[in-house]
C-alpha atoms as a PDB file:
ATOM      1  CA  UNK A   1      -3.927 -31.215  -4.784  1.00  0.00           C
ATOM      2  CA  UNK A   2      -0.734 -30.099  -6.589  1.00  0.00           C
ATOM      3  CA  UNK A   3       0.440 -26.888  -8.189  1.00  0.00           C
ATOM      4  CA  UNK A   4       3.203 -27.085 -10.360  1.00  0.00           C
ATOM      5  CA  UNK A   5       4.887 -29.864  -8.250  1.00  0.00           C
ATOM      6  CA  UNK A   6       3.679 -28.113  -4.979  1.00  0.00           C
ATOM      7  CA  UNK A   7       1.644 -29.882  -2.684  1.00  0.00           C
ATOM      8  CA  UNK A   8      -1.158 -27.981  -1.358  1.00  0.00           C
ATOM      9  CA  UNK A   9      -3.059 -29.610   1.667  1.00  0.00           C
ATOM     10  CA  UNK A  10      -6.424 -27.675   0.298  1.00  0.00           C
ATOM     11  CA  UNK A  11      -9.122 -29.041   2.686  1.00  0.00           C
ATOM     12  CA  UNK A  12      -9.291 -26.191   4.825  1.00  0.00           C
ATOM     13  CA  UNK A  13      -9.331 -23.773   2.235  1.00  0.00           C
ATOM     14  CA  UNK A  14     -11.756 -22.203   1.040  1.00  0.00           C
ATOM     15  CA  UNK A  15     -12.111 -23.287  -3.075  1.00  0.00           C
ATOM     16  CA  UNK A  16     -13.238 -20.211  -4.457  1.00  0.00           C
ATOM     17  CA  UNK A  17     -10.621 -18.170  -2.730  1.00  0.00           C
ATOM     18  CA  UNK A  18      -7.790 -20.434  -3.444  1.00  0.00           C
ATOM     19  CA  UNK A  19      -8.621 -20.855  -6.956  1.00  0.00           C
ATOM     20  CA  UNK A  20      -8.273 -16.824  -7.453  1.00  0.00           C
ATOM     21  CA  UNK A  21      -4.943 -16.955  -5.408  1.00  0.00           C
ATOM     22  CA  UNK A  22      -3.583 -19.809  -7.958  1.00  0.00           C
ATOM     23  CA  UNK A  23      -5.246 -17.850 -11.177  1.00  0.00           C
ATOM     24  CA  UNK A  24      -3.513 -14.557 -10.294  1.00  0.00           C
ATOM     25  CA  UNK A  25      -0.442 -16.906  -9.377  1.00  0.00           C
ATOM     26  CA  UNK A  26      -0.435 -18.640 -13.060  1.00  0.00           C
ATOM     27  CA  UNK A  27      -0.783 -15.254 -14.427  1.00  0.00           C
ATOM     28  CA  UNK A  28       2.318 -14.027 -11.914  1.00  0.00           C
ATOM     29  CA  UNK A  29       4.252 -16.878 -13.487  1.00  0.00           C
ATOM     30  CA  UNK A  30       3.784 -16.010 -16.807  1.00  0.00           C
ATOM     31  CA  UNK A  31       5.985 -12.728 -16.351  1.00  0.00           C
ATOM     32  CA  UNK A  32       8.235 -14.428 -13.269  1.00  0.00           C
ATOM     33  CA  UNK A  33       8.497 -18.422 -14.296  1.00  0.00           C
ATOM     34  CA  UNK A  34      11.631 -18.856 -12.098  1.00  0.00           C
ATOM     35  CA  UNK A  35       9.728 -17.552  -8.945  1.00  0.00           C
ATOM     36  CA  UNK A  36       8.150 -21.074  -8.848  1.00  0.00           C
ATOM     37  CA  UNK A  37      11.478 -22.954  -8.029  1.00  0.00           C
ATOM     38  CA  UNK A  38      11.899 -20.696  -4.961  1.00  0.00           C
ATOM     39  CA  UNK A  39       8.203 -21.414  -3.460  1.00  0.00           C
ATOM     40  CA  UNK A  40       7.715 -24.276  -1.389  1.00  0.00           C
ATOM     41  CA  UNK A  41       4.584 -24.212   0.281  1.00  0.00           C
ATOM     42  CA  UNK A  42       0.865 -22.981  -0.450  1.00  0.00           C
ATOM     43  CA  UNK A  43      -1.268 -23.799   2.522  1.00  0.00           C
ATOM     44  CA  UNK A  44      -3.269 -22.909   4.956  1.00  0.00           C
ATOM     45  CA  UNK A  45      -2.185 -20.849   8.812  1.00  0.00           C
ATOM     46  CA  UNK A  46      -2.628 -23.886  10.807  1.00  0.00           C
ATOM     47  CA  UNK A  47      -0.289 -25.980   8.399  1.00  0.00           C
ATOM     48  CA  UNK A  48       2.215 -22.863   8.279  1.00  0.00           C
ATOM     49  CA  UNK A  49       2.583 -22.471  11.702  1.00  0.00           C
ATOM     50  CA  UNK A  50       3.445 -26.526  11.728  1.00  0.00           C
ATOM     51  CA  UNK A  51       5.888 -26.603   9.010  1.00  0.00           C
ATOM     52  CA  UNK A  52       7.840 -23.569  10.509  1.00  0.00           C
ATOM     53  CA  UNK A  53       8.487 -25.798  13.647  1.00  0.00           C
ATOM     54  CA  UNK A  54       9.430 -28.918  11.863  1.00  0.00           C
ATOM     55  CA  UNK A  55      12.422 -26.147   9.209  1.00  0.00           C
ATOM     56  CA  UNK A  56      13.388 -24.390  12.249  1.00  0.00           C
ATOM     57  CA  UNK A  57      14.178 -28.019  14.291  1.00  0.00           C
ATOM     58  CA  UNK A  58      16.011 -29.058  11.024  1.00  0.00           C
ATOM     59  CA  UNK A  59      17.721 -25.856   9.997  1.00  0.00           C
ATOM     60  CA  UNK A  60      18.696 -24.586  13.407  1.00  0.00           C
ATOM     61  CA  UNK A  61      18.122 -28.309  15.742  1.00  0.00           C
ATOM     62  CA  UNK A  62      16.258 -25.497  18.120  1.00  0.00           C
ATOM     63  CA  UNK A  63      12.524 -25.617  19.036  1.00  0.00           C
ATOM     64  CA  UNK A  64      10.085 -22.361  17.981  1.00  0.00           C
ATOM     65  CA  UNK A  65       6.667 -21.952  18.714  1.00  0.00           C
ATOM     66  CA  UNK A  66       4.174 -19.615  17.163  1.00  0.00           C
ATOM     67  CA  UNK A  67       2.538 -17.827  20.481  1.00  0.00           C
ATOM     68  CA  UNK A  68      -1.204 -17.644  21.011  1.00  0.00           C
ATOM     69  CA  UNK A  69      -1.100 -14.262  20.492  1.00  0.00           C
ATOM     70  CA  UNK A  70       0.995 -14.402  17.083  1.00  0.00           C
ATOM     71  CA  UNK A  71      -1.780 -17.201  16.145  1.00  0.00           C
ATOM     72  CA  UNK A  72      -4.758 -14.908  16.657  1.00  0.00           C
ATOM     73  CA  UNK A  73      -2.578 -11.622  15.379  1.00  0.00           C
ATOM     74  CA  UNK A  74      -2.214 -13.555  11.688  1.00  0.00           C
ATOM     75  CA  UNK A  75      -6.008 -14.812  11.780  1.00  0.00           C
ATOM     76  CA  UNK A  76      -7.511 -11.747  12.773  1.00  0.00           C
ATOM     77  CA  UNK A  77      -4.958  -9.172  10.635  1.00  0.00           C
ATOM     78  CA  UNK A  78      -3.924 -11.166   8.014  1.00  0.00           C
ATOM     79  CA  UNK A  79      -5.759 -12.548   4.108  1.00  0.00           C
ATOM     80  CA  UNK A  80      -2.164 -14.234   3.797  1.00  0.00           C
ATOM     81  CA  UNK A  81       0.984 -14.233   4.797  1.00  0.00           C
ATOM     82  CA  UNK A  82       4.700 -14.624   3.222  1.00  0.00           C
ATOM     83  CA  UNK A  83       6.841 -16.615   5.676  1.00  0.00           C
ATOM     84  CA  UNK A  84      10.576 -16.156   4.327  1.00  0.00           C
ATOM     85  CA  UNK A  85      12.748 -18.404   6.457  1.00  0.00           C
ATOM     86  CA  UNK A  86      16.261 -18.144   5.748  1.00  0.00           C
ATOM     87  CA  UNK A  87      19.574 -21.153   6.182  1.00  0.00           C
ATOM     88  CA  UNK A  88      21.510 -21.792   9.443  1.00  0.00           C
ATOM     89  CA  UNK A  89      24.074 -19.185   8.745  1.00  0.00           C
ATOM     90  CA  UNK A  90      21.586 -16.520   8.062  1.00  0.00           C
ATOM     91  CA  UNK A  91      22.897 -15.347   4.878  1.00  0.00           C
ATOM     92  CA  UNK A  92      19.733 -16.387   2.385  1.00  0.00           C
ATOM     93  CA  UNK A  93      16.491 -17.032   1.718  1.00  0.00           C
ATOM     94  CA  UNK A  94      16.091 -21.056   2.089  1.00  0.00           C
ATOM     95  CA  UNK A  95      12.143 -21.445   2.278  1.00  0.00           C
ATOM     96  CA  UNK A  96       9.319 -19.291   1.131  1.00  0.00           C
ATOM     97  CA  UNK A  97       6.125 -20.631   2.738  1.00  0.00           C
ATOM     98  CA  UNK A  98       2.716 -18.726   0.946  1.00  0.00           C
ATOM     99  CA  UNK A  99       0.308 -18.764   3.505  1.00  0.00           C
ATOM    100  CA  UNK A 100      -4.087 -18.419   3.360  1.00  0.00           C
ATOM    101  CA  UNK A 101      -6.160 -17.722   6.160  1.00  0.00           C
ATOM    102  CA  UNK A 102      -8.646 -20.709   6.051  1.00  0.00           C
ATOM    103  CA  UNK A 103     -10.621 -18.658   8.810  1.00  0.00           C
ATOM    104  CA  UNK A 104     -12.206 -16.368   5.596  1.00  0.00           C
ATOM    105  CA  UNK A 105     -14.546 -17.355   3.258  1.00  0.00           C
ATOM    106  CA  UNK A 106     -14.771 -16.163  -0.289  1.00  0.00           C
ATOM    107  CA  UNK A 107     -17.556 -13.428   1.294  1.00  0.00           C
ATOM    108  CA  UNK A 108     -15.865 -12.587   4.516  1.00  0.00           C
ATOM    109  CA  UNK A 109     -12.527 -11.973   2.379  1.00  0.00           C
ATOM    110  CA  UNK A 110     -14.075  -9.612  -0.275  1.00  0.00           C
ATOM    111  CA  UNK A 111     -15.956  -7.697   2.579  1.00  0.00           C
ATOM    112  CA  UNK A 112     -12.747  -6.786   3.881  1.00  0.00           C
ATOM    113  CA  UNK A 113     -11.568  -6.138   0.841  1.00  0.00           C
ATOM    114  CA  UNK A 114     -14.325  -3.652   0.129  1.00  0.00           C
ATOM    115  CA  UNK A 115     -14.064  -1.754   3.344  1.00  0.00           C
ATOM    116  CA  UNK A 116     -10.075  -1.556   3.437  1.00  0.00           C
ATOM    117  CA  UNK A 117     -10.187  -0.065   0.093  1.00  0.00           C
ATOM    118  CA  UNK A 118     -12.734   2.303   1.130  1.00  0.00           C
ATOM    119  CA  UNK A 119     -10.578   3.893   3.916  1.00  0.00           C
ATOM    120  CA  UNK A 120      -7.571   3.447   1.881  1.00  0.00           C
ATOM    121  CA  UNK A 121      -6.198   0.983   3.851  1.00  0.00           C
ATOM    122  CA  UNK A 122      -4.414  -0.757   0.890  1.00  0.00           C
ATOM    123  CA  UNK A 123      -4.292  -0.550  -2.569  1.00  0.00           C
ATOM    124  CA  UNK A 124      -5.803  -4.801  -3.378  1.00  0.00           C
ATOM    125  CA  UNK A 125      -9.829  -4.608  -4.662  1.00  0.00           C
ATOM    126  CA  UNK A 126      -9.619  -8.372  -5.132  1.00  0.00           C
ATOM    127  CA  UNK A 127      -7.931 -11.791  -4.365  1.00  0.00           C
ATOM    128  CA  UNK A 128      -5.511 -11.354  -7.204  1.00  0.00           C
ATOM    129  CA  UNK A 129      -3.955  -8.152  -5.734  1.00  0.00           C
ATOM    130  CA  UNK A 130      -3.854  -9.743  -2.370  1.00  0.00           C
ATOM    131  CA  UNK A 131      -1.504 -12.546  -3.902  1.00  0.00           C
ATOM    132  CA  UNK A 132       0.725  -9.762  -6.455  1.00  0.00           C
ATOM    133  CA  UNK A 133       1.126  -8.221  -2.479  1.00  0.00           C
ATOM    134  CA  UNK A 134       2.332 -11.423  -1.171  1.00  0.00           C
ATOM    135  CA  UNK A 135       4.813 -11.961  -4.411  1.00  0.00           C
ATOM    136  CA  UNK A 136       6.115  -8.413  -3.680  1.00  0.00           C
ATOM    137  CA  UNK A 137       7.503  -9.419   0.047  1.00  0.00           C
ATOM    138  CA  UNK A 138       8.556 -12.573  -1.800  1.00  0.00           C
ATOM    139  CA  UNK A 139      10.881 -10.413  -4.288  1.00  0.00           C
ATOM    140  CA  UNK A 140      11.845  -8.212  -1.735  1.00  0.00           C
ATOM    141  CA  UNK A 141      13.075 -10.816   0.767  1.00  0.00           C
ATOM    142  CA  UNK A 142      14.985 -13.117  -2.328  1.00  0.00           C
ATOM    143  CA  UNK A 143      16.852  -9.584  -3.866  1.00  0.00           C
ATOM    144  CA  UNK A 144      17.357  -8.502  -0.068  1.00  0.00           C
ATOM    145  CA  UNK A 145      15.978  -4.736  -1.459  1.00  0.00           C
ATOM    146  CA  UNK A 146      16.337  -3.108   1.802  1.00  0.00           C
ATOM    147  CA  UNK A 147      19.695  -3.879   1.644  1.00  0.00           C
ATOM    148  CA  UNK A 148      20.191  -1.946  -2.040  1.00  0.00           C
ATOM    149  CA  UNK A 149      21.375   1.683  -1.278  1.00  0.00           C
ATOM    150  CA  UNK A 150      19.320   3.644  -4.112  1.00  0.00           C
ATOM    151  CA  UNK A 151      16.317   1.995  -3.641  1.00  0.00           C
ATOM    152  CA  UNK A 152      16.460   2.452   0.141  1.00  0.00           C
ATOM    153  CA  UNK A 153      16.858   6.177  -0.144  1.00  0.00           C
ATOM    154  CA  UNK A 154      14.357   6.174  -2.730  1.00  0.00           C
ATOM    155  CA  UNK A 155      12.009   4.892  -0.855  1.00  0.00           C
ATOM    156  CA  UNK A 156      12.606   6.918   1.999  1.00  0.00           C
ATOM    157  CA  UNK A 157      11.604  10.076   0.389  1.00  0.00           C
ATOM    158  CA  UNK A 158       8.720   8.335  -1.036  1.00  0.00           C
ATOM    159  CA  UNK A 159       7.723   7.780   2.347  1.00  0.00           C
ATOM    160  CA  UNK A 160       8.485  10.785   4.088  1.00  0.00           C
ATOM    161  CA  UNK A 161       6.456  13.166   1.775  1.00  0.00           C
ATOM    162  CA  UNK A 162       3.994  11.018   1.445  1.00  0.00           C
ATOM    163  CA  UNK A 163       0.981  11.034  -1.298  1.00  0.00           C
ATOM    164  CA  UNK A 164      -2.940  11.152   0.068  1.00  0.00           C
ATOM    165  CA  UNK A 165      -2.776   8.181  -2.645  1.00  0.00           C
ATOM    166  CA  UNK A 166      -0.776   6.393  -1.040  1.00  0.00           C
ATOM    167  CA  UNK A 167      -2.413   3.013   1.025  1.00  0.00           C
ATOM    168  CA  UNK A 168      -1.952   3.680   4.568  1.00  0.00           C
ATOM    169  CA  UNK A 169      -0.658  -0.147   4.670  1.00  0.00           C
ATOM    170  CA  UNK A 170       2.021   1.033   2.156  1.00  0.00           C
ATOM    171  CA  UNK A 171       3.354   3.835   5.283  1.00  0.00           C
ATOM    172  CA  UNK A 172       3.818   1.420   7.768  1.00  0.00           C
ATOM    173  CA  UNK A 173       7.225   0.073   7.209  1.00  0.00           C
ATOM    174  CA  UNK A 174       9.668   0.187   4.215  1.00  0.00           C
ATOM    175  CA  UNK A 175       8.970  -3.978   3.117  1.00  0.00           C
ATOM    176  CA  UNK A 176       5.140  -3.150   2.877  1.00  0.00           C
ATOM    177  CA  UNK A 177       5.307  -0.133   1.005  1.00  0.00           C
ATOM    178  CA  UNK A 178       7.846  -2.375  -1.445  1.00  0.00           C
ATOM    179  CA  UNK A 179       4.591  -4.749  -1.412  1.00  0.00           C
ATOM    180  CA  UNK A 180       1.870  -2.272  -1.956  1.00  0.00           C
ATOM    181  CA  UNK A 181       3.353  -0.755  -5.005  1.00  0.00           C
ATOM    182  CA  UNK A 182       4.277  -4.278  -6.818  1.00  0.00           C
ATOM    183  CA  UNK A 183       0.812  -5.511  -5.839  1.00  0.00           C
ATOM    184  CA  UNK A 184       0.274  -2.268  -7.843  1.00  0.00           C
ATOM    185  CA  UNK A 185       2.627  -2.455 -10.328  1.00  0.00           C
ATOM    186  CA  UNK A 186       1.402  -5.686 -11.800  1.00  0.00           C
ATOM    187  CA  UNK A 187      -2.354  -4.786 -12.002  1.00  0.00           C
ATOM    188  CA  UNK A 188      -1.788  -0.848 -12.844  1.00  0.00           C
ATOM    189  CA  UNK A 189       1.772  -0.176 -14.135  1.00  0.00           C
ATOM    190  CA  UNK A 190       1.583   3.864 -13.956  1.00  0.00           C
ATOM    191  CA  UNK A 191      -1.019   4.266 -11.023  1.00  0.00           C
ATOM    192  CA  UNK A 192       2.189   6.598  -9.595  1.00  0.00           C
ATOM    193  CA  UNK A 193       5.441   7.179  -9.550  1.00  0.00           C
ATOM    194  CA  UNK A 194       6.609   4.731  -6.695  1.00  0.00           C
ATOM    195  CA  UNK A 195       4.783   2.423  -8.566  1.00  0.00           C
ATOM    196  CA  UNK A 196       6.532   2.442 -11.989  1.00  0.00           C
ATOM    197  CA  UNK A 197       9.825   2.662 -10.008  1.00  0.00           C
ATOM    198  CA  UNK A 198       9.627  -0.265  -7.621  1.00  0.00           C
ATOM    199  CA  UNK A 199       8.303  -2.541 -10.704  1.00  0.00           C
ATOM    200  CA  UNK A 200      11.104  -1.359 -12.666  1.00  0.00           C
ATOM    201  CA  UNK A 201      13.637  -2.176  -9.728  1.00  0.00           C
ATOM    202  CA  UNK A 202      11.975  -5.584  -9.282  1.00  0.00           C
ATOM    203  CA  UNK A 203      12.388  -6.803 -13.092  1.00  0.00           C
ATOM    204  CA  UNK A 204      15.730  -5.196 -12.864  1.00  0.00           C
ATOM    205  CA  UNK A 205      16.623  -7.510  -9.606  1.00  0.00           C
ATOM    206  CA  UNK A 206      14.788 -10.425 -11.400  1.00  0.00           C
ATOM    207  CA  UNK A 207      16.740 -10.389 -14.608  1.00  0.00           C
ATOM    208  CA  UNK A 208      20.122  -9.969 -12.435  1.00  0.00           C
ATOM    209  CA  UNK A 209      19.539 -12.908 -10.510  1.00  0.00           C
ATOM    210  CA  UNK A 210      17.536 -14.968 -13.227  1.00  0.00           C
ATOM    211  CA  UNK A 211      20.636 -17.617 -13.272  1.00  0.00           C
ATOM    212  CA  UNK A 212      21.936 -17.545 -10.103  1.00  0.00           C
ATOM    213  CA  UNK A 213      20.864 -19.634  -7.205  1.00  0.00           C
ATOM    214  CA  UNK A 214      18.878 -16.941  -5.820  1.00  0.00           C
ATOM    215  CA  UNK A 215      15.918 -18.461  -7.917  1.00  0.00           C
ATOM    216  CA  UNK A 216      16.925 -21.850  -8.035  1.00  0.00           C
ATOM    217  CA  UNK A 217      15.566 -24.290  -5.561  1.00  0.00           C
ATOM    218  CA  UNK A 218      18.063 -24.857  -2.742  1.00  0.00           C
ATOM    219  CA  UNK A 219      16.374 -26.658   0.025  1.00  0.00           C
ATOM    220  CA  UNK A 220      15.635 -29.836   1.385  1.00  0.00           C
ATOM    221  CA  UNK A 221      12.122 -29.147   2.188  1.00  0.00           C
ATOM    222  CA  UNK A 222      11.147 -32.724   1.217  1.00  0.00           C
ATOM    223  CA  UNK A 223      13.230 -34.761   2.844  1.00  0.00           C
ATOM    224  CA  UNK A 224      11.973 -33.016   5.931  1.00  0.00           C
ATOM    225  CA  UNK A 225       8.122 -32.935   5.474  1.00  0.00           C
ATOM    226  CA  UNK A 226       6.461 -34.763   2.833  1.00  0.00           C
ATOM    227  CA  UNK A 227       3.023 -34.814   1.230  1.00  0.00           C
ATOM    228  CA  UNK A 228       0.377 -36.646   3.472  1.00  0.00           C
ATOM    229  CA  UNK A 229      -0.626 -39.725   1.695  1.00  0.00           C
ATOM    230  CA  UNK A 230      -4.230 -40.119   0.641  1.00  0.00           C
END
C-alpha cells in the first residue's frame, strides 16, 4: 500500500493497528505537514532490520548486522521503533525509518497498553499516543535537541526532581523523556509543566527549520531499495 508516496510493505502488519498508527499520523500531519518529506519508511521489524543493512552498505560501503539479541530486545520491548540513521560524515539526519512490531496484534498491543499505564510505565493509553511518542524521537533527532543548551538544562532539572506524574519511561534517559512529554503534548497540551514546555520548544524548532533542508527530503533512499513489485 502507499501513504503519501511511502511505500508500506503492510502484509505482516496487523490492519487494525496500522490503520490507528496512520490515523494519528494524518492527524500529526495536519499540525507538522513538512515532517512527511523527512520519513522514509513505515514498515514492519523484520523489513527495518533489512533496510538498515542495505543504507548502512550504501552510506558507509561497511556491513552491519542487527544481533539476535537486539532482534528479540525490539520484539519483546518495543510497540515501535524510530530508527534515525544519519549521512557518511555524521553531521545529519539522512533516513528516518518508522518501525511496527508485526509480532502484536491489535489485542496483545492494547493489553500492554493497559497494564503499562497502570504502573505508570508511560504516559500512551492508545495506538495514537504510541505513534505522537515515536514523532517526538523523530523531532528530537532532526532539531538535534540534546544538543540545544536551555533545553538540556531544562530538562535536567525536570528530571532530577522528578514528579510521581511523571512516566517512569519518561526517567530513563533525556531523548525519552523529550518523547513522553510530546506524545503528551499533542493529546493533552497542559497535562504539566514539562509538557507545555517541550511542545512549545518543538513548534519553536519546527517553525525555525520549516525552510531549511532539515525537513526537506535529502536522500537517495530509492535508488537504493525500491518498492517490491506486485
Amino acid at each position: 500500500m502507499e501513504y503519501n508516496n511511502i511505500h508500506i510493505d503492510d502484509k505482516k502488519l496487523d490492519a487494525k493497528v496500522l490503520k490507528e498508527y496512520l490515523n494519528a499520523l494524518d492527524k500529526v500531519l495536519e499540525k507538522y505537514p513538512k515532517l512527511i518529506n523527512r520519513i522514509d519508511f513505515i514498515g514492519d521489524f523484520a523489513d527495518s532490520f533489512k533496510l538498515t543493512e542495505v543504507i548502512t552498505k550504501f552510506e558507509y560501503n561497511s556491513k552491519t548486522k542487527y544481533s539476535l539479541w537486539q532482534k528479540t530486545n525490539y520484539y519483546m520491548t518495543s510497540y515501535a521503533f524510530t530508527s534515525l540513521m544519519k549521512d557518511s560524515d555524521a553531521e545529519k539526519i539522512k533516513y528516518v525509518l518508522l518501525c511496527i512490531n508485526e509480532k502484536l496484534n491489535y489485542d496483545k498491543v492494547y493489553k500492554l497498553i493497559n497494564n503499562c499505564l497502570n504502573k505508570n510505565l508511560m504516559y500512551a493509553s492508545n495506538i495514537e499516543q504510541l505513534l505522537y511518542h515515536e514523532v517526538g524521537h523523530m523531532f528530537s533527532g532532526l532539531f538535534k535537541l540534546i544538543k540545544k543548551e536551555d533545553l538540556f538544562c531544562r530538562v535536567f532539572e525536570y528530571m532530577c526532581v522528578p514528579s510521581e506524574e511523571f512516566s517512569s519511561y519518561s526517567l530513563s534517559s533525556f531523548e525519552e523523556f523529550i518523547a513522553e512529554h510530546f506524545s503528551k503534548y499533542l493529546s493533552n497540551p497542559t497535562f504539566n509543566e514539562p509538557t507545555e514546555y517541550i511542545g512549545y520548544m518543538v513548534d519553536k524548532y519546527y517553525d525555525i527549520y520549516s525552510d531549511t533542508n532539515v525537513l526537506c527530503k535529502s536522500n537517495d533512499l530509492q535508488l537504493i531499495r525500491k518498492p517490491k513489485s506486485k
